[in-house]
PDBML (XML) file of the C-alpha atoms, coordinates in Angstrom:
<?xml version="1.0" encoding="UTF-8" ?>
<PDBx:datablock datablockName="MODEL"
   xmlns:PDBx="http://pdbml.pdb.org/schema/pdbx-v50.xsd"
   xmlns:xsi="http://www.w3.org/2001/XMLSchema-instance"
   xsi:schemaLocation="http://pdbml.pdb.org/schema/pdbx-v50.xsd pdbx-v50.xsd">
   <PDBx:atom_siteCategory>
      <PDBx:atom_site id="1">
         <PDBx:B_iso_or_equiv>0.00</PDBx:B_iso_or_equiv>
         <PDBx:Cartn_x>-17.565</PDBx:Cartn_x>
         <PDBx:Cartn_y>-52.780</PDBx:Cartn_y>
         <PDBx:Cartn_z>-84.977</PDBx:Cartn_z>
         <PDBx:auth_asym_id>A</PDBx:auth_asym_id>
         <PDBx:auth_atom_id>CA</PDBx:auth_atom_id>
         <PDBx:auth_comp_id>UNK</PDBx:auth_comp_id>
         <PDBx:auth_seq_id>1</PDBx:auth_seq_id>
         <PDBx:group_PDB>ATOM</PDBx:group_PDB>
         <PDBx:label_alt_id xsi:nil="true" />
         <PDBx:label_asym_id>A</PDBx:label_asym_id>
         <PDBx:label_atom_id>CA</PDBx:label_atom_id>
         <PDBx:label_comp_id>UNK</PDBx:label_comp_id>
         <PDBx:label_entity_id>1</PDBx:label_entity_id>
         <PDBx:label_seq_id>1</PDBx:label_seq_id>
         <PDBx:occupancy>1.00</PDBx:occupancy>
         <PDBx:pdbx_PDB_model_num>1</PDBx:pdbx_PDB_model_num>
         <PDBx:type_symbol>C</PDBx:type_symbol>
      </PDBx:atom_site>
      <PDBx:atom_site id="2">
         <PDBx:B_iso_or_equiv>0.00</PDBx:B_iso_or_equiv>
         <PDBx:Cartn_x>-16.182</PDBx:Cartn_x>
         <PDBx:Cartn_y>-49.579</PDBx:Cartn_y>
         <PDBx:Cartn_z>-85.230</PDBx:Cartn_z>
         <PDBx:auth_asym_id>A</PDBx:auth_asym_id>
         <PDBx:auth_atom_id>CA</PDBx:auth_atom_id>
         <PDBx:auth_comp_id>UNK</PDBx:auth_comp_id>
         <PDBx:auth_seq_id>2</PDBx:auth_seq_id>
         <PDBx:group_PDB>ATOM</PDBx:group_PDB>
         <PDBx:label_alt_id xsi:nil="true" />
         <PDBx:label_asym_id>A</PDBx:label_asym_id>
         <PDBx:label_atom_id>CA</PDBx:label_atom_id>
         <PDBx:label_comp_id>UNK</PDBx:label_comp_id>
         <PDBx:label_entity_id>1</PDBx:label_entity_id>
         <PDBx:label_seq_id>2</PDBx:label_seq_id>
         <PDBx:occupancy>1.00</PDBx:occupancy>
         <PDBx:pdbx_PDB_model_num>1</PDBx:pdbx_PDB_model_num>
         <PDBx:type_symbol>C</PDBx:type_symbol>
      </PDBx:atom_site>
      <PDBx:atom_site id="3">
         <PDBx:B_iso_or_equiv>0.00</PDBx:B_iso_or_equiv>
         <PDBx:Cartn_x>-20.100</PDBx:Cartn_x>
         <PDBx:Cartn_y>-47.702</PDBx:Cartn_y>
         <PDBx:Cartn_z>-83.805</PDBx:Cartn_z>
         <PDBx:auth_asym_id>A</PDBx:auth_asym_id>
         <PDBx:auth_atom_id>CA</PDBx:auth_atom_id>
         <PDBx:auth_comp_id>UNK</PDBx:auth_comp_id>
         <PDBx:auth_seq_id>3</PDBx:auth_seq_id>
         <PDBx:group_PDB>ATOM</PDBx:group_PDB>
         <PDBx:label_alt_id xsi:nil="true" />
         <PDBx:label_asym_id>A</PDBx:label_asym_id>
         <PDBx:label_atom_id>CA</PDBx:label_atom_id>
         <PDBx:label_comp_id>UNK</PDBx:label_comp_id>
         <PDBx:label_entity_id>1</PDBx:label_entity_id>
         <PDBx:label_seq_id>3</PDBx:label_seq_id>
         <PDBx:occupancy>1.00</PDBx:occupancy>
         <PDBx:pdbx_PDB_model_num>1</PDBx:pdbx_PDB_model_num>
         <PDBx:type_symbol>C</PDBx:type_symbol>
      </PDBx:atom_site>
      <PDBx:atom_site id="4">
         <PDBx:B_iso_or_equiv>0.00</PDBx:B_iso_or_equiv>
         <PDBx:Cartn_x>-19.371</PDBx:Cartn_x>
         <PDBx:Cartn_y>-50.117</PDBx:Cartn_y>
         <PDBx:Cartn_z>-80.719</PDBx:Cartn_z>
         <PDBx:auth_asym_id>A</PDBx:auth_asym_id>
         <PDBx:auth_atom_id>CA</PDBx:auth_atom_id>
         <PDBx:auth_comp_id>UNK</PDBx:auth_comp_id>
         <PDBx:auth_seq_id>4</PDBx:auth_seq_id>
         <PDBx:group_PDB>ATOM</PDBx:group_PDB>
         <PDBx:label_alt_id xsi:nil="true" />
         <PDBx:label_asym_id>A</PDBx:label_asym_id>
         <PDBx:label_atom_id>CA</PDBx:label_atom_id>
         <PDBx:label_comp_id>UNK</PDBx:label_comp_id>
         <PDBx:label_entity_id>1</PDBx:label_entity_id>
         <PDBx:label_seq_id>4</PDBx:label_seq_id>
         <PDBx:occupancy>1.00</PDBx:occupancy>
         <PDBx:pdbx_PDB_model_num>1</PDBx:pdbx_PDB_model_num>
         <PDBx:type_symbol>C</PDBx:type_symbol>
      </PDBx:atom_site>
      <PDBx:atom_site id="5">
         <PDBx:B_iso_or_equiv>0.00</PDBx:B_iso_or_equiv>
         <PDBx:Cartn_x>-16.051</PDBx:Cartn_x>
         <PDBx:Cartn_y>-48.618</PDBx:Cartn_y>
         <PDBx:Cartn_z>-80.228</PDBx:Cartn_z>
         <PDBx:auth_asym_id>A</PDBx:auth_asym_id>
         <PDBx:auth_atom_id>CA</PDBx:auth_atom_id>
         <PDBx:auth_comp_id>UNK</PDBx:auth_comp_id>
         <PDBx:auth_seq_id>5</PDBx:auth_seq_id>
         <PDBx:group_PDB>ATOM</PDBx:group_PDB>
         <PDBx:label_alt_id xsi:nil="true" />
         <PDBx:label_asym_id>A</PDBx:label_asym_id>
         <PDBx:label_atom_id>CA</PDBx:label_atom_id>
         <PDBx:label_comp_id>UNK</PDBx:label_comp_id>
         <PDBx:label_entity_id>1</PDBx:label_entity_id>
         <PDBx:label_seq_id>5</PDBx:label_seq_id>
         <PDBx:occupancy>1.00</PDBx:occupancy>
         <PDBx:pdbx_PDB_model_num>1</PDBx:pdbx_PDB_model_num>
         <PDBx:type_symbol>C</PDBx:type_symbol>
      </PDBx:atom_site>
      <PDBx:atom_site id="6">
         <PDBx:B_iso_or_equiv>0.00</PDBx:B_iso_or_equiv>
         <PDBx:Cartn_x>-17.273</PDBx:Cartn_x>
         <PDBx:Cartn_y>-45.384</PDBx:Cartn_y>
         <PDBx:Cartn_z>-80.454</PDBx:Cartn_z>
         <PDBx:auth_asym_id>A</PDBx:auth_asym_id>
         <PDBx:auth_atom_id>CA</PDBx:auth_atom_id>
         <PDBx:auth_comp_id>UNK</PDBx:auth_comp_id>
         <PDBx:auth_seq_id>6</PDBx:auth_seq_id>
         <PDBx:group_PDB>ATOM</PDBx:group_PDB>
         <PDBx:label_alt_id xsi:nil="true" />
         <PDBx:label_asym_id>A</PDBx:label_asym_id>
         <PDBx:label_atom_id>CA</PDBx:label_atom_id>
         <PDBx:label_comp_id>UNK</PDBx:label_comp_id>
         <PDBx:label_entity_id>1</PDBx:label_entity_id>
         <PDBx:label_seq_id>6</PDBx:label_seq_id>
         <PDBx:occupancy>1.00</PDBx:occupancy>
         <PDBx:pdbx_PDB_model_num>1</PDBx:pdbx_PDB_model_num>
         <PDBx:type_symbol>C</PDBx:type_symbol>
      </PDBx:atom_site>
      <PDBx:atom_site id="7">
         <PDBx:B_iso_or_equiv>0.00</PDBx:B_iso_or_equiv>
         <PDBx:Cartn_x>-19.668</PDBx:Cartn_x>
         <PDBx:Cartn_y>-45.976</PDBx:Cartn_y>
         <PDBx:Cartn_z>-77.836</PDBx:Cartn_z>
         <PDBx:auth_asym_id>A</PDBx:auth_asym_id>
         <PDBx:auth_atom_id>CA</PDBx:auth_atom_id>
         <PDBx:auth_comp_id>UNK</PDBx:auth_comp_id>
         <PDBx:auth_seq_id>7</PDBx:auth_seq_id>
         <PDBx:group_PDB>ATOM</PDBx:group_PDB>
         <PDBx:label_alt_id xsi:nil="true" />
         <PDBx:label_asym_id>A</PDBx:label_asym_id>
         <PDBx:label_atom_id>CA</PDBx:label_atom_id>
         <PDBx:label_comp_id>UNK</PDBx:label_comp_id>
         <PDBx:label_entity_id>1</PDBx:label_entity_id>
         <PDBx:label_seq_id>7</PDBx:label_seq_id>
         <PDBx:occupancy>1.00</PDBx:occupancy>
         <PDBx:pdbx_PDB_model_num>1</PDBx:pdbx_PDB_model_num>
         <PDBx:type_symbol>C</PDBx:type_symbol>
      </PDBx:atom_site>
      <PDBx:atom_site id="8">
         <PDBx:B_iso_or_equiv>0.00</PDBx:B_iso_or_equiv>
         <PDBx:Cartn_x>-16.894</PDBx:Cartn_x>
         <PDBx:Cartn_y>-46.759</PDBx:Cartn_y>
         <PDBx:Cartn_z>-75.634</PDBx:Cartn_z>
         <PDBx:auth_asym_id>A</PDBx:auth_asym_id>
         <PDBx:auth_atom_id>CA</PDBx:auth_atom_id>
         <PDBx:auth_comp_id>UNK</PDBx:auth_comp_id>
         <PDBx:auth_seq_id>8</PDBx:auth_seq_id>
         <PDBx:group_PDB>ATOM</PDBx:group_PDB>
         <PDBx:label_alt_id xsi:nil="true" />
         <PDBx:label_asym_id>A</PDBx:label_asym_id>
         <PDBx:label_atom_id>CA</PDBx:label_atom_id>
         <PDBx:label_comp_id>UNK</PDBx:label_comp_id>
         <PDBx:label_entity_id>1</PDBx:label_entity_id>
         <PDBx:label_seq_id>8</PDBx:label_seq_id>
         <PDBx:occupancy>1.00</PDBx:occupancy>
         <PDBx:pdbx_PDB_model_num>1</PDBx:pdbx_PDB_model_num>
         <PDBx:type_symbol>C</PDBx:type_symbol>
      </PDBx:atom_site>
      <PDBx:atom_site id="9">
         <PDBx:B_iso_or_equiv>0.00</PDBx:B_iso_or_equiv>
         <PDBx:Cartn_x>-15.017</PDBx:Cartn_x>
         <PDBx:Cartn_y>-44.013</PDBx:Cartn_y>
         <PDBx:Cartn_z>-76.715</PDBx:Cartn_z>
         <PDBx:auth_asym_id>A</PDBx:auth_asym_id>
         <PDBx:auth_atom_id>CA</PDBx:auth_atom_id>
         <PDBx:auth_comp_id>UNK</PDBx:auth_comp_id>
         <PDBx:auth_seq_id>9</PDBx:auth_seq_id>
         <PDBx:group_PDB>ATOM</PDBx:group_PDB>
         <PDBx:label_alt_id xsi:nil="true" />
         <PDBx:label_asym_id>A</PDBx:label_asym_id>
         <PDBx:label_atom_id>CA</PDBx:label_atom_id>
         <PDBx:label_comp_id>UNK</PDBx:label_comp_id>
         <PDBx:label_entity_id>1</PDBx:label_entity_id>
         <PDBx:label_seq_id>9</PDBx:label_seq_id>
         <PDBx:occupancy>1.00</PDBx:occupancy>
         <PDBx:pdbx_PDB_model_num>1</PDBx:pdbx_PDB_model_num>
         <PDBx:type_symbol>C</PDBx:type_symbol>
      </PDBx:atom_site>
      <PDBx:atom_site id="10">
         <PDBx:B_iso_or_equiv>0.00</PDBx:B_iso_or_equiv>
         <PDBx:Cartn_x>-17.764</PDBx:Cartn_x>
         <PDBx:Cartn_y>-41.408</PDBx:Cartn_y>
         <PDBx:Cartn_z>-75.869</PDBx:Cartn_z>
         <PDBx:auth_asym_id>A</PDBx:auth_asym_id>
         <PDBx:auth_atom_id>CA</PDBx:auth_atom_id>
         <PDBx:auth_comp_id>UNK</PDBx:auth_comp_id>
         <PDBx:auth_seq_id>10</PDBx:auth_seq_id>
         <PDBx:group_PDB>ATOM</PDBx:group_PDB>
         <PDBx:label_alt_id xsi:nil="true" />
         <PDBx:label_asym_id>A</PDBx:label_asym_id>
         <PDBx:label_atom_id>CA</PDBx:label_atom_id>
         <PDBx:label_comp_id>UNK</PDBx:label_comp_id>
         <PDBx:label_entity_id>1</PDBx:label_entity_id>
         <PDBx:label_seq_id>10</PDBx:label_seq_id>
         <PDBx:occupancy>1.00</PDBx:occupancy>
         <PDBx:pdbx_PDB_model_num>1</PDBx:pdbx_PDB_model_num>
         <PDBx:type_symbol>C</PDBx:type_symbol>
      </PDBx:atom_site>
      <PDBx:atom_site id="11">
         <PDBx:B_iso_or_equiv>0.00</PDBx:B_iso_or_equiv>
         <PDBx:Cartn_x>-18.728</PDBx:Cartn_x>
         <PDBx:Cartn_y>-43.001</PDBx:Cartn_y>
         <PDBx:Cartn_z>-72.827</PDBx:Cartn_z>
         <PDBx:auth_asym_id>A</PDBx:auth_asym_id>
         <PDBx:auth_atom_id>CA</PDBx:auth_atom_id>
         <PDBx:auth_comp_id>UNK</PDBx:auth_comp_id>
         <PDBx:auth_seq_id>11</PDBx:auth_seq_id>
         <PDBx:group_PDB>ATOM</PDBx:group_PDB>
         <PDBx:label_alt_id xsi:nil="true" />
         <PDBx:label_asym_id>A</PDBx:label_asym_id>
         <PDBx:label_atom_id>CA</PDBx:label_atom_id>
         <PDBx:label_comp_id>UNK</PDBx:label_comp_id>
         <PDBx:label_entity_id>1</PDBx:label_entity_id>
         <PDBx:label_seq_id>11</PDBx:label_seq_id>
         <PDBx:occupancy>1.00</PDBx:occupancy>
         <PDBx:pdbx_PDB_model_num>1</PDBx:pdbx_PDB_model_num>
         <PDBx:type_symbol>C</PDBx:type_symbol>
      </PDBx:atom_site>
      <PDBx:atom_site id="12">
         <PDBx:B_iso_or_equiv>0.00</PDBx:B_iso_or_equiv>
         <PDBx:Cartn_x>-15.070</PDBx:Cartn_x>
         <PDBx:Cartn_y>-41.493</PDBx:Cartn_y>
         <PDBx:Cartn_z>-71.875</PDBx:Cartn_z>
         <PDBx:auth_asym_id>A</PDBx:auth_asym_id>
         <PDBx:auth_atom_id>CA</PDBx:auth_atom_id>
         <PDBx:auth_comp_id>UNK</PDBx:auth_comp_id>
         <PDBx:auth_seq_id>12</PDBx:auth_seq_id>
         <PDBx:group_PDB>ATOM</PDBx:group_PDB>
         <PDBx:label_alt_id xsi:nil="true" />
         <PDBx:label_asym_id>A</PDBx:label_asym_id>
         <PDBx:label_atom_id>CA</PDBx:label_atom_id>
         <PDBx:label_comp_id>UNK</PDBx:label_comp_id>
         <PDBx:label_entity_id>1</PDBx:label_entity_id>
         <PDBx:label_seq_id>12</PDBx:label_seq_id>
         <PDBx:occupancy>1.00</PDBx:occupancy>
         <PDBx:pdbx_PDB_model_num>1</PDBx:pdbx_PDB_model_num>
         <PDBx:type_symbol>C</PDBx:type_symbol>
      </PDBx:atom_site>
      <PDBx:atom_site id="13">
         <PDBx:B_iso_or_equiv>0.00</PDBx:B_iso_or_equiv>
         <PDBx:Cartn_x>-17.017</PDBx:Cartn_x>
         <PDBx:Cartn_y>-38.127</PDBx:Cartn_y>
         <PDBx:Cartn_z>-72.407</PDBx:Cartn_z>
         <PDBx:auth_asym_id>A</PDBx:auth_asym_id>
         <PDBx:auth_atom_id>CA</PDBx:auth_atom_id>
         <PDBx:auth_comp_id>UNK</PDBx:auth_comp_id>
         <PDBx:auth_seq_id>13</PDBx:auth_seq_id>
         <PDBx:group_PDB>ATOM</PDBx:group_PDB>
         <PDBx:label_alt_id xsi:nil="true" />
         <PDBx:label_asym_id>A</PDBx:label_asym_id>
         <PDBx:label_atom_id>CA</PDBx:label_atom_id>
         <PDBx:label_comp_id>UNK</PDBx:label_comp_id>
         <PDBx:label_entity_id>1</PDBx:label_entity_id>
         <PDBx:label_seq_id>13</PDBx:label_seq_id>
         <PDBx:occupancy>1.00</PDBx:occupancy>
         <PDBx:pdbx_PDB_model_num>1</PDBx:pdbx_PDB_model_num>
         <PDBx:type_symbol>C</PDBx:type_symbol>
      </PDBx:atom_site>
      <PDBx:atom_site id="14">
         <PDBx:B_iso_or_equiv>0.00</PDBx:B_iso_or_equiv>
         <PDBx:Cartn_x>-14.433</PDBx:Cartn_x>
         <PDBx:Cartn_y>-37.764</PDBx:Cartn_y>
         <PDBx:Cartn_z>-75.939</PDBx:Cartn_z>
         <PDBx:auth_asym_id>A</PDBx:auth_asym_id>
         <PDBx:auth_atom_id>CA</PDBx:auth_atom_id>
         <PDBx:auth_comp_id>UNK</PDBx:auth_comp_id>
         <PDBx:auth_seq_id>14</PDBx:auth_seq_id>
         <PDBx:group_PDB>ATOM</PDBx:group_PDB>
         <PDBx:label_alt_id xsi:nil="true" />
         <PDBx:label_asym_id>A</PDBx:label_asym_id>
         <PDBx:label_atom_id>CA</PDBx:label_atom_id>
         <PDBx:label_comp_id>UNK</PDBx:label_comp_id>
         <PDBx:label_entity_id>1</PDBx:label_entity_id>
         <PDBx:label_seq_id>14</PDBx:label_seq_id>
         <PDBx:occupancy>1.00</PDBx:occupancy>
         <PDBx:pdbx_PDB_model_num>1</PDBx:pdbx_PDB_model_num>
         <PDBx:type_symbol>C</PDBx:type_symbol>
      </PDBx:atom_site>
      <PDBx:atom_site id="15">
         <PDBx:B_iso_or_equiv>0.00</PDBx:B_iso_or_equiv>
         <PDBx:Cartn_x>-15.880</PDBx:Cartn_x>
         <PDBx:Cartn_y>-37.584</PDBx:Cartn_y>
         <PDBx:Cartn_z>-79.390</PDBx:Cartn_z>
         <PDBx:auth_asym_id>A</PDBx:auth_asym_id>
         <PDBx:auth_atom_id>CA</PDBx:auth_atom_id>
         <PDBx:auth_comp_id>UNK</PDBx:auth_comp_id>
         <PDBx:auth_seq_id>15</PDBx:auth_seq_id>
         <PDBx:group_PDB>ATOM</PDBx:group_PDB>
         <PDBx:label_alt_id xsi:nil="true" />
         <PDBx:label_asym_id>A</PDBx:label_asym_id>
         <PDBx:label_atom_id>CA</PDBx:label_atom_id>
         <PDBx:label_comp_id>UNK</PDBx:label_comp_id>
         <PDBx:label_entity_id>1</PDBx:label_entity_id>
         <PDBx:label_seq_id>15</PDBx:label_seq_id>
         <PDBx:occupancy>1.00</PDBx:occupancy>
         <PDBx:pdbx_PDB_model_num>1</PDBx:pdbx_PDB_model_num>
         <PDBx:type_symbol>C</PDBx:type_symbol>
      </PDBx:atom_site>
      <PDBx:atom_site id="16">
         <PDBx:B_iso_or_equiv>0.00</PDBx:B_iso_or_equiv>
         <PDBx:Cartn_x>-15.913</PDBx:Cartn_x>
         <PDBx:Cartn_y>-39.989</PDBx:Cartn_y>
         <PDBx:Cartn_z>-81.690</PDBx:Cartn_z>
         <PDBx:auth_asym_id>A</PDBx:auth_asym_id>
         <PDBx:auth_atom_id>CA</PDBx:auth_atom_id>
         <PDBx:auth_comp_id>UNK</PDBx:auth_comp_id>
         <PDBx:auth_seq_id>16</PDBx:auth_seq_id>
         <PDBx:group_PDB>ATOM</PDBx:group_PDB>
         <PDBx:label_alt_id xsi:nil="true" />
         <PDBx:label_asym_id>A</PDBx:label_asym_id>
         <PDBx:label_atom_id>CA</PDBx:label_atom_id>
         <PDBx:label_comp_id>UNK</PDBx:label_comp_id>
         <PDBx:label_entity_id>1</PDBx:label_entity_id>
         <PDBx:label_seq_id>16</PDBx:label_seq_id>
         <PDBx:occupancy>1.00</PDBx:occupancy>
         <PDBx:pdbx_PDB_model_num>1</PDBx:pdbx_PDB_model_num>
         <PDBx:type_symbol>C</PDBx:type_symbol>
      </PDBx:atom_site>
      <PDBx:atom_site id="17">
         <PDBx:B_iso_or_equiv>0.00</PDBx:B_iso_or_equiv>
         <PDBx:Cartn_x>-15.919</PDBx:Cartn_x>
         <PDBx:Cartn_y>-39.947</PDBx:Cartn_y>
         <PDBx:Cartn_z>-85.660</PDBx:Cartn_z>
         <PDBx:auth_asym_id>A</PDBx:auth_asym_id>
         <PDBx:auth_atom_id>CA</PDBx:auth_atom_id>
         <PDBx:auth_comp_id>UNK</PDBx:auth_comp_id>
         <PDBx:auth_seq_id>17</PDBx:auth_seq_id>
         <PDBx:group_PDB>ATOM</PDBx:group_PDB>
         <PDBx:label_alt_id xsi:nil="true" />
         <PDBx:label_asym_id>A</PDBx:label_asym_id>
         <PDBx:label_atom_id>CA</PDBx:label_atom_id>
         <PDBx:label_comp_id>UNK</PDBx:label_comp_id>
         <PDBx:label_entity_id>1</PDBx:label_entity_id>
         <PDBx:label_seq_id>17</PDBx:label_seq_id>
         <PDBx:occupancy>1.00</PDBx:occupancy>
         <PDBx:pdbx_PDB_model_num>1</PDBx:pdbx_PDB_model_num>
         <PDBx:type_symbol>C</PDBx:type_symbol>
      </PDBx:atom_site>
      <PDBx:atom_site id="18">
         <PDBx:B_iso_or_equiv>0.00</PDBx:B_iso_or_equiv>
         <PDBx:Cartn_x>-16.719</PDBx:Cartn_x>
         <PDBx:Cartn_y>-43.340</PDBx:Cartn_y>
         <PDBx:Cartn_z>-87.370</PDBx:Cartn_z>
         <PDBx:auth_asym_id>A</PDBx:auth_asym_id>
         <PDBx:auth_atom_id>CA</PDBx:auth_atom_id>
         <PDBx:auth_comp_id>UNK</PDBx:auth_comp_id>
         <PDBx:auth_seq_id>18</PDBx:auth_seq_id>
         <PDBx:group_PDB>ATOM</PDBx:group_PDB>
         <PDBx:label_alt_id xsi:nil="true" />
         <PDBx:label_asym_id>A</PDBx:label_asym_id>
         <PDBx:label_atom_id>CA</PDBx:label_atom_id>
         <PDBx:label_comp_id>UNK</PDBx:label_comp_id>
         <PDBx:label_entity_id>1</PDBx:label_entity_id>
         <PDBx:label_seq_id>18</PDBx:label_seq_id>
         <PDBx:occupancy>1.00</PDBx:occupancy>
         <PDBx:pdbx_PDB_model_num>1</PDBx:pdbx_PDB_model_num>
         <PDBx:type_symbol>C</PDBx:type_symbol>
      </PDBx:atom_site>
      <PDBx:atom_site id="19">
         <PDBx:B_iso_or_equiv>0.00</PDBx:B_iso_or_equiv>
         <PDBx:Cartn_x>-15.636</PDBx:Cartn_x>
         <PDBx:Cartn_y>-43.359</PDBx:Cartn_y>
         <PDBx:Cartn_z>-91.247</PDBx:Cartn_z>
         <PDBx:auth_asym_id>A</PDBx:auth_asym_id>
         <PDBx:auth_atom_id>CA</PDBx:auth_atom_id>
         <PDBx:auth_comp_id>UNK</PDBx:auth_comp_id>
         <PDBx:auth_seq_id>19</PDBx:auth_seq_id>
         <PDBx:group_PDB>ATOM</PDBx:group_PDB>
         <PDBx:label_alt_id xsi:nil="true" />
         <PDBx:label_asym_id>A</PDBx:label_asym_id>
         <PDBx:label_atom_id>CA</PDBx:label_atom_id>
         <PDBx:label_comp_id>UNK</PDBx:label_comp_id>
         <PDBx:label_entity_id>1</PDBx:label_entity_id>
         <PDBx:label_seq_id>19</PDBx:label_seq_id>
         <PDBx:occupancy>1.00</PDBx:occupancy>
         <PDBx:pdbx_PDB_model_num>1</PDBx:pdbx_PDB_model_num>
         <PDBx:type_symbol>C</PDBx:type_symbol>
      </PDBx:atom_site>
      <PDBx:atom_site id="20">
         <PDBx:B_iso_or_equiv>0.00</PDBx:B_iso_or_equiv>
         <PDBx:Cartn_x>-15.735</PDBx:Cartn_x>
         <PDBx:Cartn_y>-46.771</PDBx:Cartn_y>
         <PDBx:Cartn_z>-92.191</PDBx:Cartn_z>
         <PDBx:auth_asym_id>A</PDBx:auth_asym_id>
         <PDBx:auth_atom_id>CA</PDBx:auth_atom_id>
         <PDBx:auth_comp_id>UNK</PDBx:auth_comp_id>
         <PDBx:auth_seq_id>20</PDBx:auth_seq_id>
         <PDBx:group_PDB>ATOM</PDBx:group_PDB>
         <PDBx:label_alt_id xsi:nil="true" />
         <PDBx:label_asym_id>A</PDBx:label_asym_id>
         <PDBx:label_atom_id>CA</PDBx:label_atom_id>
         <PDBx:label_comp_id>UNK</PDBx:label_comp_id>
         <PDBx:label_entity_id>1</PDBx:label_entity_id>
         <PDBx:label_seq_id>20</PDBx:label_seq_id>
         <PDBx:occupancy>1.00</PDBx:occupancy>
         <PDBx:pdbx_PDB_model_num>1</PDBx:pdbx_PDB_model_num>
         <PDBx:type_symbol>C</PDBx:type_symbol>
      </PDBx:atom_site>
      <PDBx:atom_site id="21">
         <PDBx:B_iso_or_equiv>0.00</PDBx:B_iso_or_equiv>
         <PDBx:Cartn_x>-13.702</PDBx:Cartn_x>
         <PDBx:Cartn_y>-47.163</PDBx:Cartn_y>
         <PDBx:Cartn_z>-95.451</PDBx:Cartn_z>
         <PDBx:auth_asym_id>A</PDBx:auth_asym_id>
         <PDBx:auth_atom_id>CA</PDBx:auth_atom_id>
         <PDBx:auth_comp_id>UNK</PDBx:auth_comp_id>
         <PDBx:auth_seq_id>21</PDBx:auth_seq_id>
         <PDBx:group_PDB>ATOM</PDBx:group_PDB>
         <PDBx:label_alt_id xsi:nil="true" />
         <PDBx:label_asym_id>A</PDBx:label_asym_id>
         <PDBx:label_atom_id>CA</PDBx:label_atom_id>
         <PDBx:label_comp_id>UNK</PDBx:label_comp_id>
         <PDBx:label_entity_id>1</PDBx:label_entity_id>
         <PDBx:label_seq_id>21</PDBx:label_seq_id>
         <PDBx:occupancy>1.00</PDBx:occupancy>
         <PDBx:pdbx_PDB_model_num>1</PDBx:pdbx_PDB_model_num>
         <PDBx:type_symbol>C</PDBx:type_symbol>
      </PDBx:atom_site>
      <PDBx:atom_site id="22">
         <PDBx:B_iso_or_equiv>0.00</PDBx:B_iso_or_equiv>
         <PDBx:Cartn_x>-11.265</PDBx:Cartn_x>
         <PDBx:Cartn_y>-49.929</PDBx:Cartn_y>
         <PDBx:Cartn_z>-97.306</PDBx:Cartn_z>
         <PDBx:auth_asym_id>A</PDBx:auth_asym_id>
         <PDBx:auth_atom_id>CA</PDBx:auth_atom_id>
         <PDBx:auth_comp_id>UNK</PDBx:auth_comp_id>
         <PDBx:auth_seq_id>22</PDBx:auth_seq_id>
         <PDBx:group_PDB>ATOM</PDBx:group_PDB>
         <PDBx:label_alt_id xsi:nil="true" />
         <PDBx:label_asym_id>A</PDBx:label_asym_id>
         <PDBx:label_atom_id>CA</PDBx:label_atom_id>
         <PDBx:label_comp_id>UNK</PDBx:label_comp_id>
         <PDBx:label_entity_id>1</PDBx:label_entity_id>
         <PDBx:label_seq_id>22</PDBx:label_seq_id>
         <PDBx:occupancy>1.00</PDBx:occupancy>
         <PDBx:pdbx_PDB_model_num>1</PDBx:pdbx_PDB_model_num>
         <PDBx:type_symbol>C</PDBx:type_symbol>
      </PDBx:atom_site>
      <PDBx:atom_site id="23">
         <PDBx:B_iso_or_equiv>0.00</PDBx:B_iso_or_equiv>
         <PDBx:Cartn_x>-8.129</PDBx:Cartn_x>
         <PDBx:Cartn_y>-49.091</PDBx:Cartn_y>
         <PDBx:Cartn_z>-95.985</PDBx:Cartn_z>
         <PDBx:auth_asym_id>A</PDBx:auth_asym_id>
         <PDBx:auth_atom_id>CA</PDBx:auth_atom_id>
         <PDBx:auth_comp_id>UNK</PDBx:auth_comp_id>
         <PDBx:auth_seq_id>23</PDBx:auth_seq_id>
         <PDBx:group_PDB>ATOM</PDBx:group_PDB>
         <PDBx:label_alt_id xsi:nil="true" />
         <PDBx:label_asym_id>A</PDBx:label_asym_id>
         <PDBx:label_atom_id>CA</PDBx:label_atom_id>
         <PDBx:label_comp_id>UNK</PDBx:label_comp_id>
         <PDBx:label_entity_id>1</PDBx:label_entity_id>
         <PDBx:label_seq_id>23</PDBx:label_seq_id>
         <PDBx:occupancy>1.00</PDBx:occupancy>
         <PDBx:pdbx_PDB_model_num>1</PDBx:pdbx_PDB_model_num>
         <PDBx:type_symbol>C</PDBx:type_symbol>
      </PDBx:atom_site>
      <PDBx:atom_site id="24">
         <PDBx:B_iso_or_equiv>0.00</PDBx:B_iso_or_equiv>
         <PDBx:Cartn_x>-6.079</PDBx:Cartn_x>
         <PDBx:Cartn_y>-51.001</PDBx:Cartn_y>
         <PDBx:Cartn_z>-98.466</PDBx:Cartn_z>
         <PDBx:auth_asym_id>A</PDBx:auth_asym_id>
         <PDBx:auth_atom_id>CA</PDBx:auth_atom_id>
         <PDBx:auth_comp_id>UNK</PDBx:auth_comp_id>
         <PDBx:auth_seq_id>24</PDBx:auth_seq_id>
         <PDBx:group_PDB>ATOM</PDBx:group_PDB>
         <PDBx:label_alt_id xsi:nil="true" />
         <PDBx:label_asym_id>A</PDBx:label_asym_id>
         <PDBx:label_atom_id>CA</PDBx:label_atom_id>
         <PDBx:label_comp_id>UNK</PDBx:label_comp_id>
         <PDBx:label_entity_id>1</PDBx:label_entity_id>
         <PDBx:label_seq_id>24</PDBx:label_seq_id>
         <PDBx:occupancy>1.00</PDBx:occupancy>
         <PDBx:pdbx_PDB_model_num>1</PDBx:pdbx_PDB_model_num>
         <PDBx:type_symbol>C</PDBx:type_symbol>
      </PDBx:atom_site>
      <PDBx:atom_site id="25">
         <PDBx:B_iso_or_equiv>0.00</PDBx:B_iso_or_equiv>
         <PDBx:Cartn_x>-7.428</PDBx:Cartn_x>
         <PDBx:Cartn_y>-47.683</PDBx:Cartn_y>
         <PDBx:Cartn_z>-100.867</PDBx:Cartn_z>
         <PDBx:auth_asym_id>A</PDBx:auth_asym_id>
         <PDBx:auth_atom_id>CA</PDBx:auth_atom_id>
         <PDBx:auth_comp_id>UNK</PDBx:auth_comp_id>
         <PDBx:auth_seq_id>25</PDBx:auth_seq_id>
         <PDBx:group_PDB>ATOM</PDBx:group_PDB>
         <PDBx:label_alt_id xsi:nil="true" />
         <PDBx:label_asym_id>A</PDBx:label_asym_id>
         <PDBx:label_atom_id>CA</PDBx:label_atom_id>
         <PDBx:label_comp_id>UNK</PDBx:label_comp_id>
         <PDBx:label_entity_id>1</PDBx:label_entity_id>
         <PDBx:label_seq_id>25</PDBx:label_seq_id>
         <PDBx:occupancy>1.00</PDBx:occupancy>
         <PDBx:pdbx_PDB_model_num>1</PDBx:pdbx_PDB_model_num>
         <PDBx:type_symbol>C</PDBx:type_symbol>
      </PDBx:atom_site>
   </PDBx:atom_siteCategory>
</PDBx:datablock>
């Protein structure tokens, strides 16, 4: 999920990091 928002993000001409991760930690 989060790569495909990233896509969108960068197709913005932004960067995007990804860090998936339990956020609950």
């Amino acid at each position: 999920q989060l790569e495909e928002v990233a896509e969108r993000v960068r197709a913005t001409g932004r960067r995007a990091l990804v860090v998936p991760a339990d956020l609950s930690d």
